[in-house]
PDB file of N, CA and C in Angstrom:
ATOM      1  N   UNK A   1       0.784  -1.174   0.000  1.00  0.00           N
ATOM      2  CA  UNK A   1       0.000   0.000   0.000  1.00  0.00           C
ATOM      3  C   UNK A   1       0.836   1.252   0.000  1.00  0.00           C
ATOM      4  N   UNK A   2       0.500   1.950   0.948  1.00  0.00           N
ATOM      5  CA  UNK A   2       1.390   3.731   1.042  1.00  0.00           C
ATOM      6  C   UNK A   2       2.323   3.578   1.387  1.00  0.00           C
ATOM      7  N   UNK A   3       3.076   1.951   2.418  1.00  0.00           N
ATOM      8  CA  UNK A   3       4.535   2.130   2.212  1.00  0.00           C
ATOM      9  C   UNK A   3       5.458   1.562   1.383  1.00  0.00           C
ATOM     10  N   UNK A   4       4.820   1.003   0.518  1.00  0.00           N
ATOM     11  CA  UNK A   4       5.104   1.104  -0.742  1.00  0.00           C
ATOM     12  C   UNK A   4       5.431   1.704  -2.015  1.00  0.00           C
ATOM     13  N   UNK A   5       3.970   2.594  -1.969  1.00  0.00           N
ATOM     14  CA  UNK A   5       4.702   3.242  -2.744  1.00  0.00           C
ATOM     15  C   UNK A   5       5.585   4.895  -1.931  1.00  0.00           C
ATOM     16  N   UNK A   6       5.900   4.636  -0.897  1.00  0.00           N
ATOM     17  CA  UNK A   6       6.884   5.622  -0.492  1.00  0.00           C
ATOM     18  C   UNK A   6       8.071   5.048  -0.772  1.00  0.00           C
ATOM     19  N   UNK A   7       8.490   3.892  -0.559  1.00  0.00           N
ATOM     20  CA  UNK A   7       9.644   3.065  -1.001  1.00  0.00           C
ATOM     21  C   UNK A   7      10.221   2.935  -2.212  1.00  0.00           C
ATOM     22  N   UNK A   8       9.299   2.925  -2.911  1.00  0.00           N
ATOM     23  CA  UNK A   8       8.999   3.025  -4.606  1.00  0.00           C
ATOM     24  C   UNK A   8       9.526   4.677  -4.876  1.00  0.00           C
ATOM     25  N   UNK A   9       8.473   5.419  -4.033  1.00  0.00           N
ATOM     26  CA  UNK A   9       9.357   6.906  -4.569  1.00  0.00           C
ATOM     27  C   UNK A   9      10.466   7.322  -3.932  1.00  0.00           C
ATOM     28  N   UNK A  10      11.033   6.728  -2.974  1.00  0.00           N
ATOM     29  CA  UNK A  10      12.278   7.489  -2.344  1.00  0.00           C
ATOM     30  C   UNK A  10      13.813   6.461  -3.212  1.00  0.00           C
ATOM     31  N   UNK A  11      13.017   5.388  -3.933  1.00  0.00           N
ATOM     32  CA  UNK A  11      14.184   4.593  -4.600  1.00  0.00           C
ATOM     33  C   UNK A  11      14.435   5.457  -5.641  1.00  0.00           C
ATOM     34  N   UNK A  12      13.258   5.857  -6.209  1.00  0.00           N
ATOM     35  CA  UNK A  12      13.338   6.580  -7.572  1.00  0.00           C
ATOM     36  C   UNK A  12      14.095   7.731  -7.535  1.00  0.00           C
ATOM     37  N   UNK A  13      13.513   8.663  -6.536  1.00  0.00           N
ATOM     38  CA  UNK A  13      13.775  10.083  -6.086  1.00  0.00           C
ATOM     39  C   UNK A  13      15.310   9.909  -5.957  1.00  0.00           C
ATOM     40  N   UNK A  14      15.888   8.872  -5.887  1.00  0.00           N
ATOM     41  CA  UNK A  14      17.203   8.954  -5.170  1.00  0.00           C
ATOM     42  C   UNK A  14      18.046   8.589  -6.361  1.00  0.00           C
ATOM     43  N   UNK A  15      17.578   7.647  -7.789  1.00  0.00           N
ATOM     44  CA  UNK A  15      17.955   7.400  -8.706  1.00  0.00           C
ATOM     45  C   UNK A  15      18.110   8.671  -9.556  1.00  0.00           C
ATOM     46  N   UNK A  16      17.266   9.440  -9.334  1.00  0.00           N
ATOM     47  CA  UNK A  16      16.908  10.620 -10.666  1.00  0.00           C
ATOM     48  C   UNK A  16      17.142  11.734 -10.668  1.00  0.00           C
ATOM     49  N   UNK A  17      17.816  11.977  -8.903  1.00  0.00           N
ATOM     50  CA  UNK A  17      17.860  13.509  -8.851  1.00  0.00           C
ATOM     51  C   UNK A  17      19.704  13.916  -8.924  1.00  0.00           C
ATOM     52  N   UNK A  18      19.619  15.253  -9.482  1.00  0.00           N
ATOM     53  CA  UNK A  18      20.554  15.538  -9.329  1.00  0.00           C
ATOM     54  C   UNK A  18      21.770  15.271  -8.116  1.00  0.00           C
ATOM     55  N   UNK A  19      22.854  15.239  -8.986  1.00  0.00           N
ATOM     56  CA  UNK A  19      24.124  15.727  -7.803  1.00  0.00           C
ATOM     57  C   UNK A  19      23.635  16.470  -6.660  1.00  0.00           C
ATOM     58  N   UNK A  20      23.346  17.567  -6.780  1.00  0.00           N
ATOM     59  CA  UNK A  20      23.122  18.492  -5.546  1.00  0.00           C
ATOM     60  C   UNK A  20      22.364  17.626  -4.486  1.00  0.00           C
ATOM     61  N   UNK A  21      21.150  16.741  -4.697  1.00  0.00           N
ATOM     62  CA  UNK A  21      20.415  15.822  -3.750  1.00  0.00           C
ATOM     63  C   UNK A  21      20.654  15.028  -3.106  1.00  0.00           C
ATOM     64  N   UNK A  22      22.276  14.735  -3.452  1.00  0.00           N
ATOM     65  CA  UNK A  22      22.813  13.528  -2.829  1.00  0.00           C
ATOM     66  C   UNK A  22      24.051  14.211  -1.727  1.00  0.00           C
ATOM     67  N   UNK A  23      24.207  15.357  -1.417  1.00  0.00           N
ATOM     68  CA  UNK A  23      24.588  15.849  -0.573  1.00  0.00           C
ATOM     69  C   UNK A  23      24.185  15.740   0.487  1.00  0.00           C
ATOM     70  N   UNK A  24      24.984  15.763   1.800  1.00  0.00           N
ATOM     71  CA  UNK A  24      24.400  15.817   3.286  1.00  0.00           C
ATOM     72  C   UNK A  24      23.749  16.284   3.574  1.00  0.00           C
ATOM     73  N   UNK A  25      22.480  16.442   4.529  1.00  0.00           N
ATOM     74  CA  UNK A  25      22.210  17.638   5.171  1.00  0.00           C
ATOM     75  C   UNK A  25      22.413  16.725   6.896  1.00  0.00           C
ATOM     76  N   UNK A  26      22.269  17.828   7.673  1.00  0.00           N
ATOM     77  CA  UNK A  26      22.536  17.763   9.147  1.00  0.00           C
ATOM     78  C   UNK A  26      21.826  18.207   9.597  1.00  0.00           C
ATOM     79  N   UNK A  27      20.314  17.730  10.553  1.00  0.00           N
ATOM     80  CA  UNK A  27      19.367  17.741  10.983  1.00  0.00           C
ATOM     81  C   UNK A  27      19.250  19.067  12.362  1.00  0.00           C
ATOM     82  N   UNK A  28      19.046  20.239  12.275  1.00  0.00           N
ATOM     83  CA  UNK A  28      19.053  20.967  13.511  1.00  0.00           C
ATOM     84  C   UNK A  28      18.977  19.759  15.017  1.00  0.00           C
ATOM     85  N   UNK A  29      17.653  18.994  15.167  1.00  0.00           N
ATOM     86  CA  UNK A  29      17.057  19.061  16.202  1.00  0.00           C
ATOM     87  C   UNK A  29      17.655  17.160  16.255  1.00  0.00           C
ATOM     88  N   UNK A  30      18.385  16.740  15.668  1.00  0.00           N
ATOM     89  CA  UNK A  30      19.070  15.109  16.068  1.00  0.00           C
ATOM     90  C   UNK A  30      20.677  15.156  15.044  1.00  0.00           C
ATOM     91  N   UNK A  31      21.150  14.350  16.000  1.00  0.00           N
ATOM     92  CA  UNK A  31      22.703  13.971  15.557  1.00  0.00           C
ATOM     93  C   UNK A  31      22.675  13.091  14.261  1.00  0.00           C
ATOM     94  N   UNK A  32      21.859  13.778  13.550  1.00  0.00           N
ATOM     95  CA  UNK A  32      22.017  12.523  12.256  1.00  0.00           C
ATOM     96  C   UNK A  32      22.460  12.472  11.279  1.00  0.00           C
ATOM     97  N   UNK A  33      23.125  12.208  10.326  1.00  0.00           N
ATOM     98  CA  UNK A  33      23.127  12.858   8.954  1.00  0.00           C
ATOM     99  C   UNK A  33      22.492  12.016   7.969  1.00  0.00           C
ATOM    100  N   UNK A  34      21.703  12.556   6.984  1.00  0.00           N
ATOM    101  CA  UNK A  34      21.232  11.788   6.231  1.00  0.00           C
ATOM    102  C   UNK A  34      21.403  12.876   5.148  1.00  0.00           C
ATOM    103  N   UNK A  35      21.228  11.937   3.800  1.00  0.00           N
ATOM    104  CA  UNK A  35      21.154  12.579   2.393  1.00  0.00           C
ATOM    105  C   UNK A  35      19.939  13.886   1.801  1.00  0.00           C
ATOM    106  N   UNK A  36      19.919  15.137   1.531  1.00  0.00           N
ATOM    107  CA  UNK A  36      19.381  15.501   0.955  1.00  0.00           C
ATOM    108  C   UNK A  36      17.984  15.470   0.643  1.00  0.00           C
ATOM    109  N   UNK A  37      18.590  14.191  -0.060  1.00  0.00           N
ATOM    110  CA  UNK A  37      16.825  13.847  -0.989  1.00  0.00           C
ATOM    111  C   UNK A  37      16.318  13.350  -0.045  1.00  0.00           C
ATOM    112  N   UNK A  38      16.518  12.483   1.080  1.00  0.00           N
ATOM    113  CA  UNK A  38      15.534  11.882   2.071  1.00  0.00           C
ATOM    114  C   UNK A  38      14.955  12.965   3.052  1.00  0.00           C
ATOM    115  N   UNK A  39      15.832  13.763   3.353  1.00  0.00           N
ATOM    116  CA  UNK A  39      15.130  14.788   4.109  1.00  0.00           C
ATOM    117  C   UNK A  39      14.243  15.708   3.065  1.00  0.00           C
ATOM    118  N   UNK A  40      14.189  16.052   1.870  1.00  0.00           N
ATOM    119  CA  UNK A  40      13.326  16.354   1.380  1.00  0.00           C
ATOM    120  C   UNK A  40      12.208  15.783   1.227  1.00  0.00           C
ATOM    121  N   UNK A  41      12.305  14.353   0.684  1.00  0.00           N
ATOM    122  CA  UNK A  41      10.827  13.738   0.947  1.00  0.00           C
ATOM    123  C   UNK A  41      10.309  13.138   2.371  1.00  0.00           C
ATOM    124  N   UNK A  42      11.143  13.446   2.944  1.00  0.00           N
ATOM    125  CA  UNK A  42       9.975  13.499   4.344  1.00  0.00           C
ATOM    126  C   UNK A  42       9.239  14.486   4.982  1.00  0.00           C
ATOM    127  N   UNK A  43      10.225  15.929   4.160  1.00  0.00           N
ATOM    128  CA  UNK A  43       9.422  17.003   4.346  1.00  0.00           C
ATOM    129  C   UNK A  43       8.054  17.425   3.637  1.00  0.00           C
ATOM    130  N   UNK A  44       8.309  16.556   2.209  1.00  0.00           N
ATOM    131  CA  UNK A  44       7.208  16.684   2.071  1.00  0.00           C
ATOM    132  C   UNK A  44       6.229  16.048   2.367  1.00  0.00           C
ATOM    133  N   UNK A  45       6.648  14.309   2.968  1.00  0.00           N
ATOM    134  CA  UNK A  45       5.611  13.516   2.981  1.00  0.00           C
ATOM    135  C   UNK A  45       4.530  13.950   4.277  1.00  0.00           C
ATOM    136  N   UNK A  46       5.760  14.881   4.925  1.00  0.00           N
ATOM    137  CA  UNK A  46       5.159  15.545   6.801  1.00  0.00           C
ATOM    138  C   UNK A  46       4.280  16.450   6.550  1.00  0.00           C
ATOM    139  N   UNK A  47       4.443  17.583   5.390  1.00  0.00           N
ATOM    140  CA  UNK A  47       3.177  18.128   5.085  1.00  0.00           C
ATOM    141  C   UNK A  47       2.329  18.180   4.670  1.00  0.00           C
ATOM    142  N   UNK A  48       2.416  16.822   3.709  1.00  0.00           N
ATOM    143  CA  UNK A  48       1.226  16.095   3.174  1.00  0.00           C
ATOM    144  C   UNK A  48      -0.106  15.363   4.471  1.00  0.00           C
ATOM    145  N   UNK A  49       1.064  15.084   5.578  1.00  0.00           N
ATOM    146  CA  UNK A  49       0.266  14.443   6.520  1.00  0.00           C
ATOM    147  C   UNK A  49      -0.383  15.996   7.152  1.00  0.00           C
ATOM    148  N   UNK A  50       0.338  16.726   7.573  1.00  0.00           N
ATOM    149  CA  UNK A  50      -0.583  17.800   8.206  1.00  0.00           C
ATOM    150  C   UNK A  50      -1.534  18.513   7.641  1.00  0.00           C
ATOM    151  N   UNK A  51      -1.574  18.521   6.016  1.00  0.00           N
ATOM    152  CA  UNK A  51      -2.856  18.664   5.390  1.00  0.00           C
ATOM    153  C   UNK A  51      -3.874  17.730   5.217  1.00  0.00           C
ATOM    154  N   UNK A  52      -3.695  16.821   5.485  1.00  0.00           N
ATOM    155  CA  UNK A  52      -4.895  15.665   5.947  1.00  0.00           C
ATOM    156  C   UNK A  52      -5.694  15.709   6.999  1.00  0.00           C
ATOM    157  N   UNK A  53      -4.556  16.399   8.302  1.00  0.00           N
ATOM    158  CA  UNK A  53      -5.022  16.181   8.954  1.00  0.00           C
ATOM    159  C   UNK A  53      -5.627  17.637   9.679  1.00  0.00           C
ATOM    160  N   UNK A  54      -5.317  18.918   8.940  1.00  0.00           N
ATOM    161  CA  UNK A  54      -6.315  19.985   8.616  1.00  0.00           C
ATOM    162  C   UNK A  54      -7.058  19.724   7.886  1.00  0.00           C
ATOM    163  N   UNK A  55      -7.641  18.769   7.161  1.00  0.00           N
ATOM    164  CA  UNK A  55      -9.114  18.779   6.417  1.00  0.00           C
ATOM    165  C   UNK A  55      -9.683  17.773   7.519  1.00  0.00           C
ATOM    166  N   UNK A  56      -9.464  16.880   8.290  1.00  0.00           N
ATOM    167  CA  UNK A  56     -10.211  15.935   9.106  1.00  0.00           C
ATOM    168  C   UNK A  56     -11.694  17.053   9.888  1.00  0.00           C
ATOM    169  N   UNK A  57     -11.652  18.458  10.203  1.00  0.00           N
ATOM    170  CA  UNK A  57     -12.293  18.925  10.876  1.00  0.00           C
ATOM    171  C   UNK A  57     -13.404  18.828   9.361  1.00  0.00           C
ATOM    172  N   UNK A  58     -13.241  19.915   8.712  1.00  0.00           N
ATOM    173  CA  UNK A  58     -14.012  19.827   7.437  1.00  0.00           C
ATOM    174  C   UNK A  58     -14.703  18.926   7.160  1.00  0.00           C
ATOM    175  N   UNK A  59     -13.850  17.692   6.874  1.00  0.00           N
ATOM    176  CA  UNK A  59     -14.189  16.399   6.319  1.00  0.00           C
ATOM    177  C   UNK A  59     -15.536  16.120   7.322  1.00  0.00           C
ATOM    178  N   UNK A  60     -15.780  16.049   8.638  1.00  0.00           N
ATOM    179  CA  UNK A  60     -16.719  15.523   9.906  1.00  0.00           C
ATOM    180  C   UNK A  60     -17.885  16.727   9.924  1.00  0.00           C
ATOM    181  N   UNK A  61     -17.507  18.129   9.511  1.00  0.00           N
ATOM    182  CA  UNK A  61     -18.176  18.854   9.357  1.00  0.00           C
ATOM    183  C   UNK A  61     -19.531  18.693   7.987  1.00  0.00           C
ATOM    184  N   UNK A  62     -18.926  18.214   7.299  1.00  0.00           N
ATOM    185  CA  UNK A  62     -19.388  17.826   6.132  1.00  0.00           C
ATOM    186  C   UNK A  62     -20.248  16.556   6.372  1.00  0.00           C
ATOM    187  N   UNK A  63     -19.972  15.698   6.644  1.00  0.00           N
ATOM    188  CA  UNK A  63     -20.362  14.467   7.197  1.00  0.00           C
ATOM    189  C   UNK A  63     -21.541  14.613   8.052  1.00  0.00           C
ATOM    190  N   UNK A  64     -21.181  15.292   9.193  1.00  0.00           N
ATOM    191  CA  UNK A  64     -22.989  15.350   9.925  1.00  0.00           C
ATOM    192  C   UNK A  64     -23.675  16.521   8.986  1.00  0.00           C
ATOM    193  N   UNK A  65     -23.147  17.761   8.419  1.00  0.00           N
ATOM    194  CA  UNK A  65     -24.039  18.118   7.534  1.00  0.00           C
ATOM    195  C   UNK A  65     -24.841  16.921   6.587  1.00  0.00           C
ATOM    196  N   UNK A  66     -24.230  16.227   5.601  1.00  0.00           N
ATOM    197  CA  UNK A  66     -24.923  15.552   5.082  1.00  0.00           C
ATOM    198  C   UNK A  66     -25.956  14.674   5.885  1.00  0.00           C
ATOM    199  N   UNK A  67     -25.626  14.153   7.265  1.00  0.00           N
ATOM    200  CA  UNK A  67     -26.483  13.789   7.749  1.00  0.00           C
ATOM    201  C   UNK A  67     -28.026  13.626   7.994  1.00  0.00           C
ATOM    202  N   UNK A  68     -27.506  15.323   8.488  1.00  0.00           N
ATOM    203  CA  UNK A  68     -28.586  16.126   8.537  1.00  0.00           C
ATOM    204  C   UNK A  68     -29.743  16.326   7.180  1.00  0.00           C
ATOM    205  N   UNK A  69     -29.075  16.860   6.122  1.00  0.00           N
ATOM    206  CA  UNK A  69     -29.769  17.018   5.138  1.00  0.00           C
ATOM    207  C   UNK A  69     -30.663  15.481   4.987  1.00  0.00           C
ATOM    208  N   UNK A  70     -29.993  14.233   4.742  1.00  0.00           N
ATOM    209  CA  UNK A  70     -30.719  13.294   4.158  1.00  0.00           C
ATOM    210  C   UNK A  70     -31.699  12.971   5.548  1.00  0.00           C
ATOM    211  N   UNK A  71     -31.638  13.141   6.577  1.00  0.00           N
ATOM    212  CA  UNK A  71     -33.045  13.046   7.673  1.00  0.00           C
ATOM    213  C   UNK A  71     -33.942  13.753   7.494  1.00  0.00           C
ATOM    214  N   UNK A  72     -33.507  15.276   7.078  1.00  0.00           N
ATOM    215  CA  UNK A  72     -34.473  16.517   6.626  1.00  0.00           C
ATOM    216  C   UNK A  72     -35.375  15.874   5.505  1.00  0.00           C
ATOM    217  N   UNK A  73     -34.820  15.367   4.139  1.00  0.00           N
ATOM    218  CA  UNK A  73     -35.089  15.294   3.158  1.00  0.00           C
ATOM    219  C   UNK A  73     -36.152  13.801   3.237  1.00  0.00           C
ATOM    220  N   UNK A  74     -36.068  13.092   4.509  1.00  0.00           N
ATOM    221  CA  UNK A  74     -36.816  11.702   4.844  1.00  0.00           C
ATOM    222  C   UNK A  74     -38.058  11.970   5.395  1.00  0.00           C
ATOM    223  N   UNK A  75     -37.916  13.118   6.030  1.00  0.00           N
ATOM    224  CA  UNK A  75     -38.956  13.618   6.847  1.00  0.00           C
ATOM    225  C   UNK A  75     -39.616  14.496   6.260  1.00  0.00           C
ATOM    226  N   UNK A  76     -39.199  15.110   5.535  1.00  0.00           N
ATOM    227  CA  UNK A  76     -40.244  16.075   3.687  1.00  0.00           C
ATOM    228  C   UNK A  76     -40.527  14.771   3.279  1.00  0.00           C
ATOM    229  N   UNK A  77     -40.295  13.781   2.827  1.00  0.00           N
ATOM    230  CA  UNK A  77     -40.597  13.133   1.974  1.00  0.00           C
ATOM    231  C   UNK A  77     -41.953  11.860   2.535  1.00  0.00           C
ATOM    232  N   UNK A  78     -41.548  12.096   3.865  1.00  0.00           N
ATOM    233  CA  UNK A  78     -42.747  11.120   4.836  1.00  0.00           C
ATOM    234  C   UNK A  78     -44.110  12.257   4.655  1.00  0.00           C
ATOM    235  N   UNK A  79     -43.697  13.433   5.089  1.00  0.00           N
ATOM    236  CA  UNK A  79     -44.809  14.429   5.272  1.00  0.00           C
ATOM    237  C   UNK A  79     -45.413  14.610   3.943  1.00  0.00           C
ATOM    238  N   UNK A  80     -44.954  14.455   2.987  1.00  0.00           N
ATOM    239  CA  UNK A  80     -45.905  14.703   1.681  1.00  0.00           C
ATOM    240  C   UNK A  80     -46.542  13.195   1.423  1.00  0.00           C
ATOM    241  N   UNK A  81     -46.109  12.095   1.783  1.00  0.00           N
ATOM    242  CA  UNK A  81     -46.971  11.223   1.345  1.00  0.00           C
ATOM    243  C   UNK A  81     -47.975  10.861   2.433  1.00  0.00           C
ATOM    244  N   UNK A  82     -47.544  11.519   3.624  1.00  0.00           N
ATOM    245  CA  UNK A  82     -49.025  11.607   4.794  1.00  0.00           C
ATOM    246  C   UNK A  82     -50.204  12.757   3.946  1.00  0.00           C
ATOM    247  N   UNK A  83     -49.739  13.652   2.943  1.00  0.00           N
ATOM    248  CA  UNK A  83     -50.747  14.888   2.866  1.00  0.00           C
ATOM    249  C   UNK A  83     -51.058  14.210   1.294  1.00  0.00           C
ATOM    250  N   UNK A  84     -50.469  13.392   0.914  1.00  0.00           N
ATOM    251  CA  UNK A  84     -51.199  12.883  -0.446  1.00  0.00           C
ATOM    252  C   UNK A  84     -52.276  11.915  -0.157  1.00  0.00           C
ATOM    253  N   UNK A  85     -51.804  11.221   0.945  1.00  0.00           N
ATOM    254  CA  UNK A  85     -53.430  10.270   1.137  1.00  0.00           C
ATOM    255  C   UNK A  85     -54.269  10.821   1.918  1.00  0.00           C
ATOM    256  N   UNK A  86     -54.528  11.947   2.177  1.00  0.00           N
ATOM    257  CA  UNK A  86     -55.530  12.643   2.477  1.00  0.00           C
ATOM    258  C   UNK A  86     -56.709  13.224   1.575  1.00  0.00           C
ATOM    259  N   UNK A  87     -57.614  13.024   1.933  1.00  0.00           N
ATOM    260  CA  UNK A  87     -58.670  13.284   0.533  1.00  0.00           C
ATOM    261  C   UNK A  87     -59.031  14.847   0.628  1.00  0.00           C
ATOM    262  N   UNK A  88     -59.236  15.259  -0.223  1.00  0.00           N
ATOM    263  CA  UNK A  88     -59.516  16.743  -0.790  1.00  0.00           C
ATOM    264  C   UNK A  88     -61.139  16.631  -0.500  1.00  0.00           C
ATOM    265  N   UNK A  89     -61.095  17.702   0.568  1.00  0.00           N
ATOM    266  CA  UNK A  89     -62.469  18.209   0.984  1.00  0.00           C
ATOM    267  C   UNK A  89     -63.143  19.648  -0.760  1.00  0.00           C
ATOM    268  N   UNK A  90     -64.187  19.386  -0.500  1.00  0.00           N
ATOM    269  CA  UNK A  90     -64.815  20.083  -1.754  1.00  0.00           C
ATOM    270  C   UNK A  90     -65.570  21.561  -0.868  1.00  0.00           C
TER     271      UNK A  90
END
């Protein structure tokens, strides 16, 4: 699945990118060193996750809206067929 194909793109990413990508970088906040390109795609893969997980509010917002609507729309739809079998006074 998704760690797959992250594996898949960080093999690639690492095949295809320039010289410059395969340079060190040195992590402010850990003793680590790793290559370039890996710290780039984790930067992006990290803000990919925090935009997911800024739409999660939306996403639930949306969700009991629709809720709502299709109960609304059950309960119009009960009430007109209670007022259709009602007979028309003259």
């Amino acid at each position: 699945g998704a760690v797959t194909a992250v594996a898949l793109a960080s093999r690639f990413w690492g095949l295809g990118c320039p010289k410059i990508f395969h340079e060190v970088a040195t992590l402010l906040f850990a003793s680590v060193t790793l290559p370039l390109s890996v710290v780039l795609l984790g930067a992006v893969a990290f803000g990919a996750l925090l935009g997911c997980l800024a739409m999660l509010g939306s996403l639930f917002r949306l969700k009991r809206e629709n809720s709502e609507l299709v109960r609304e729309s059950r309960l119009a739809n009960q009430e007109l067929n209670n007022l259709r079998s009602i007979p028309i006074k003259d």
